[in-house]
Protein backbone atom coordinates (compact mmCIF):
# COMPACT_ATOMS: atom_id res chain seq x y z
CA UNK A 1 -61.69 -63.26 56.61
CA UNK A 2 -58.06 -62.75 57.77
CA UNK A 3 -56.27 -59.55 58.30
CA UNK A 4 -52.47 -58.90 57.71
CA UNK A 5 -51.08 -56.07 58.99
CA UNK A 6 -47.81 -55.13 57.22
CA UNK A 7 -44.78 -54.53 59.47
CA UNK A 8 -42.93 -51.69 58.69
CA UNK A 9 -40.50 -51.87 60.68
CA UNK A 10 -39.03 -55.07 58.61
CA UNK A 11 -37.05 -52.72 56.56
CA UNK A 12 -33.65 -53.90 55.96
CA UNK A 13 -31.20 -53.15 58.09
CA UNK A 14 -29.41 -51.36 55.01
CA UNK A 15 -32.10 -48.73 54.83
CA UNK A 16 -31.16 -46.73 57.05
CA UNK A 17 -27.67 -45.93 55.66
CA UNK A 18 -28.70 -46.20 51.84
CA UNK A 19 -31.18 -43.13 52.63
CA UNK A 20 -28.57 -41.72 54.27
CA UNK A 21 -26.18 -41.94 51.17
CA UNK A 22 -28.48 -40.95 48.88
CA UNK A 23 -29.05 -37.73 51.13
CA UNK A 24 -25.56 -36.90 50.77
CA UNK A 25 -25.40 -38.27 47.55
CA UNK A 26 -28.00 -35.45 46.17
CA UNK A 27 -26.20 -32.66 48.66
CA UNK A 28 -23.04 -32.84 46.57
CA UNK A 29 -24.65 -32.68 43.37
CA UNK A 30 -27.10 -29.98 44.04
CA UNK A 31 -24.17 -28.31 45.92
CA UNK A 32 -22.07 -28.31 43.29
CA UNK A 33 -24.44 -28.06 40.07
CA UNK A 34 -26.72 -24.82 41.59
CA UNK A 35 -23.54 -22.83 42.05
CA UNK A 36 -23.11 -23.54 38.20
CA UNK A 37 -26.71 -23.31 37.17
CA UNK A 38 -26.93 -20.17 39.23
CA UNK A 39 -23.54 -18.77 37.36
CA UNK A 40 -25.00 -19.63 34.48
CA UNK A 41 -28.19 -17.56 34.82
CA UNK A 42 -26.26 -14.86 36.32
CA UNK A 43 -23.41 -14.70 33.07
CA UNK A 44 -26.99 -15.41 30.85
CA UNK A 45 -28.51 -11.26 32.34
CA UNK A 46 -25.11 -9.74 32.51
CA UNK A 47 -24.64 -10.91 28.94
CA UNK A 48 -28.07 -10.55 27.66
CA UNK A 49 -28.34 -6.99 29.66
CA UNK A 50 -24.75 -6.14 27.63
CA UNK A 51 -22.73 -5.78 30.30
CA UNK A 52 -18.98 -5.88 29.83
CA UNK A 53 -17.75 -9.72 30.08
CA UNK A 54 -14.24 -8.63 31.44
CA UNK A 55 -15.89 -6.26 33.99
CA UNK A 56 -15.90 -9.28 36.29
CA UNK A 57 -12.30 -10.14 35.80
CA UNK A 58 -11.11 -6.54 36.47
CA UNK A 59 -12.95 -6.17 39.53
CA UNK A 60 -10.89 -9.72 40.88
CA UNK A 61 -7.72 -7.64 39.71
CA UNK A 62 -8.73 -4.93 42.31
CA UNK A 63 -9.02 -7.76 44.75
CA UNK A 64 -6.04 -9.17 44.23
CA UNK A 65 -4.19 -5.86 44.44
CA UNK A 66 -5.88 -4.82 47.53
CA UNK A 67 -5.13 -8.65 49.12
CA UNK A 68 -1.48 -8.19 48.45
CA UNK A 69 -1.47 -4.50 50.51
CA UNK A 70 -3.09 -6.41 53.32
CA UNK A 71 -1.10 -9.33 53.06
CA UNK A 72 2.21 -7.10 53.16
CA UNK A 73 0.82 -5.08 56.06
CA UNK A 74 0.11 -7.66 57.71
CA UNK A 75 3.18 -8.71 60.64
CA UNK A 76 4.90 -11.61 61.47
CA UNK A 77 3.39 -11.89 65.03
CA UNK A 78 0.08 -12.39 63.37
CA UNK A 79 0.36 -16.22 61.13
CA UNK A 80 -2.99 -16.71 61.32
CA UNK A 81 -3.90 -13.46 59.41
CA UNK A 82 -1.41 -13.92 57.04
CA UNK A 83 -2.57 -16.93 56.42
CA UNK A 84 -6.18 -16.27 55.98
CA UNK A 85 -5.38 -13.93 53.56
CA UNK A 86 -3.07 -15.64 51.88
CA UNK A 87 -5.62 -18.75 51.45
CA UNK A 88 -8.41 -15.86 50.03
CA UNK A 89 -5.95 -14.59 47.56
CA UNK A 90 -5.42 -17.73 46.61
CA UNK A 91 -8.99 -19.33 46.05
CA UNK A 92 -9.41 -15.73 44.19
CA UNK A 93 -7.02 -15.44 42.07
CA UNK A 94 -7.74 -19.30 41.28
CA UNK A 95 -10.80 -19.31 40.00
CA UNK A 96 -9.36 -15.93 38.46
CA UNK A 97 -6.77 -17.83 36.52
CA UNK A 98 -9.27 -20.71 35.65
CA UNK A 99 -11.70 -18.30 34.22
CA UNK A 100 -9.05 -16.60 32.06
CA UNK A 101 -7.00 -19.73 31.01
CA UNK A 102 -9.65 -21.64 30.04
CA UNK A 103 -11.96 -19.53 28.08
CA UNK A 104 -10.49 -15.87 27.52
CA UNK A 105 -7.27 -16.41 26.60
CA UNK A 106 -8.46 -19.34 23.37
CA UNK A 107 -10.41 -16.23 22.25
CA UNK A 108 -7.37 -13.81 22.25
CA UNK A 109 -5.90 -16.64 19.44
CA UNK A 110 -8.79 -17.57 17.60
CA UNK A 111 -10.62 -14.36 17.69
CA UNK A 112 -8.40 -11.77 18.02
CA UNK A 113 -5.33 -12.96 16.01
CA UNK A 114 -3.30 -12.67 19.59
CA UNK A 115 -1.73 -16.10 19.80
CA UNK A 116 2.22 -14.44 20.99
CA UNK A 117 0.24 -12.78 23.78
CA UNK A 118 -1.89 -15.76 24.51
CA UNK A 119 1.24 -17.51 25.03
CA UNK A 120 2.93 -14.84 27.06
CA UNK A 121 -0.34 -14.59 29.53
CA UNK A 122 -0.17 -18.15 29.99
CA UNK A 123 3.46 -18.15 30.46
CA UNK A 124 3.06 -15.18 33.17
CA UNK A 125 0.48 -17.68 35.02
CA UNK A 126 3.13 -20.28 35.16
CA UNK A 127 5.44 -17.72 36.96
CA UNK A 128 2.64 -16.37 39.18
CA UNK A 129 1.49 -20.20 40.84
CA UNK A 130 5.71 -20.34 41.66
CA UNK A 131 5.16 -17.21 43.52
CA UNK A 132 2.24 -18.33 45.25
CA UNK A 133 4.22 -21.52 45.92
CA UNK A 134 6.88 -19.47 47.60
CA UNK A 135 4.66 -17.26 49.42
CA UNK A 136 2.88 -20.31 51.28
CA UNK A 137 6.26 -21.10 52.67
CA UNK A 138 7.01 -17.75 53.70
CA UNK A 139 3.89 -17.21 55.65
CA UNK A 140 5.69 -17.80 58.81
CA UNK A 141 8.81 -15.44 57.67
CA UNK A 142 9.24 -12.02 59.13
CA UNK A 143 11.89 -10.51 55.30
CA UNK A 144 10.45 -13.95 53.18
CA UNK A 145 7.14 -13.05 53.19
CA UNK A 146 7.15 -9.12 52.33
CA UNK A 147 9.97 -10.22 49.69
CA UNK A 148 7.65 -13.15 48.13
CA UNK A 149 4.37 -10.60 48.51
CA UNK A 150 6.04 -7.97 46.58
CA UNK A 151 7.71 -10.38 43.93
CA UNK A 152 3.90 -11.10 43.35
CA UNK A 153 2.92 -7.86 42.90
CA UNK A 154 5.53 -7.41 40.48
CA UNK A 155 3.93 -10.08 38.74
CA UNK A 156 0.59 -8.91 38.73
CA UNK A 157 0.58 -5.73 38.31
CA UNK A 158 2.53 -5.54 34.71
CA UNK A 159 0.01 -8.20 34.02
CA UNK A 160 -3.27 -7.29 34.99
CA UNK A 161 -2.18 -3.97 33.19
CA UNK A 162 -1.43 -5.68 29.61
CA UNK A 163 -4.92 -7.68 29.95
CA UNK A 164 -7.12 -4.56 30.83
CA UNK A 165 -5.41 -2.11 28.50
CA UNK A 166 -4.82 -4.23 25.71
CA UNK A 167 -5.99 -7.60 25.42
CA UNK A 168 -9.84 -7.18 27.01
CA UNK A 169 -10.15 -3.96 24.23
CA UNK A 170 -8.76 -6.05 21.14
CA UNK A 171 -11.65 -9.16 22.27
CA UNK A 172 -14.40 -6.45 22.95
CA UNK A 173 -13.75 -4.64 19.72
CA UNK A 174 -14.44 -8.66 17.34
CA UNK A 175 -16.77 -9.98 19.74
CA UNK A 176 -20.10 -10.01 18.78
CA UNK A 177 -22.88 -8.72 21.09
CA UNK A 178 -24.41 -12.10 21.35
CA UNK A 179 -20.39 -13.74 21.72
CA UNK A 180 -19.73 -11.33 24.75
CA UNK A 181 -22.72 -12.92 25.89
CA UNK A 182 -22.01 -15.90 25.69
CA UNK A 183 -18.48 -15.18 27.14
CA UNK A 184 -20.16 -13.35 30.40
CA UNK A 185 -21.84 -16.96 30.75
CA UNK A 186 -18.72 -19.03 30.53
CA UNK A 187 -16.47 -16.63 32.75
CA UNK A 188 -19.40 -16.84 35.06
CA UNK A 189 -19.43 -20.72 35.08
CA UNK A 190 -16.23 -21.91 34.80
CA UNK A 191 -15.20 -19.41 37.97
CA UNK A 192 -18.21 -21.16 40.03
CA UNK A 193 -15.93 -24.73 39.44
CA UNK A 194 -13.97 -23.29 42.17
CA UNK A 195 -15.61 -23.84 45.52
């Protein structure tokens, strides 16, 4: 009787790097789809516990307002502040803007009969991401940057005002219990798209 003894070591020389793709390969993915399951569940309890679906999107308001007082307190000796805060406003009040363009404002028209001030909060966006544009160049400015910060502000307050004193109580008073659900799940997911 003959024995063979199997080699393992006669694995192509491939192998190596296609296990290593496939590791990062499934990082990615499950890095990017549990942040969505996860917002998912999360929007799923608020929802199905009845919490407010807009209470999320006032709180970012707060966080934007409180970025821009840092951000104008913040001198022009000190770039690398400015800038951090600058980039943390920004990924905020992006996946902010994402959240609310893509799935509250549609409501506000087909909902809520509110398709002039659908059009006027997406037109306020527009203006908003040319301040932001302007504000990145002035982050090195001593009179540029306070002057951008507060043309923000200007921006956003007015705006965040209309939203939470108008349009979030005209979508709270038609939405269904079980549609503010299912909007506290969607505001949820779509803002985990933004890494």
């Amino acid at each position: 009787m003959q024995t063979i003894f199997v080699n393992q070591k006669d694995e192509s020389p491939i192998a190596p790097y296609f296990k290593f793709a496939l590791g990062v390969t499934g990082a990615i993915l499950l890095g990017r789809l549990l942040p969505v399951v996860y917002a998912n569940a999360v929007g799923s309890i608020r929802g199905a516990m009845g919490k407010d679906p807009f209470e999320g999107l006032i709180a970012e308001h707060r966080k934007l307002l409180s970025l821009l007082d840092q951000m104008e307190a913040t001198p022009a000796d000190k770039p690398l502040q400015r800038m951090r805060l600058f980039y943390d406003f920004k990924r905020t009040i992006g996946k902010h803007a994402l959240a609310e363009e893509d799935i509250v404002y549609p409501l506000l028209q087909t909902d809520a009969d509110r398709a002039e001030a659908m059009r006027k909060l997406y037109q306020e966006h527009a203006s908003m991401k040319v301040s932001l544009f302007q504000l990145d160049q002035a982050i090195k400015e001593v009179g540029g940057w306070i002057d951008a910060v507060h043309s923000l502000r200007n921006e956003i307050e007015p705006h965040a005002r209309q939203e939470e004193e108008v349009e979030f109580p005209q979508l709270r008073a038609v939405l269904s219990q079980e549609k503010s659900a299912q909007l506290s799940r969607k505001i949820e997911q779509e803002e985990s798209l933004m890494v």
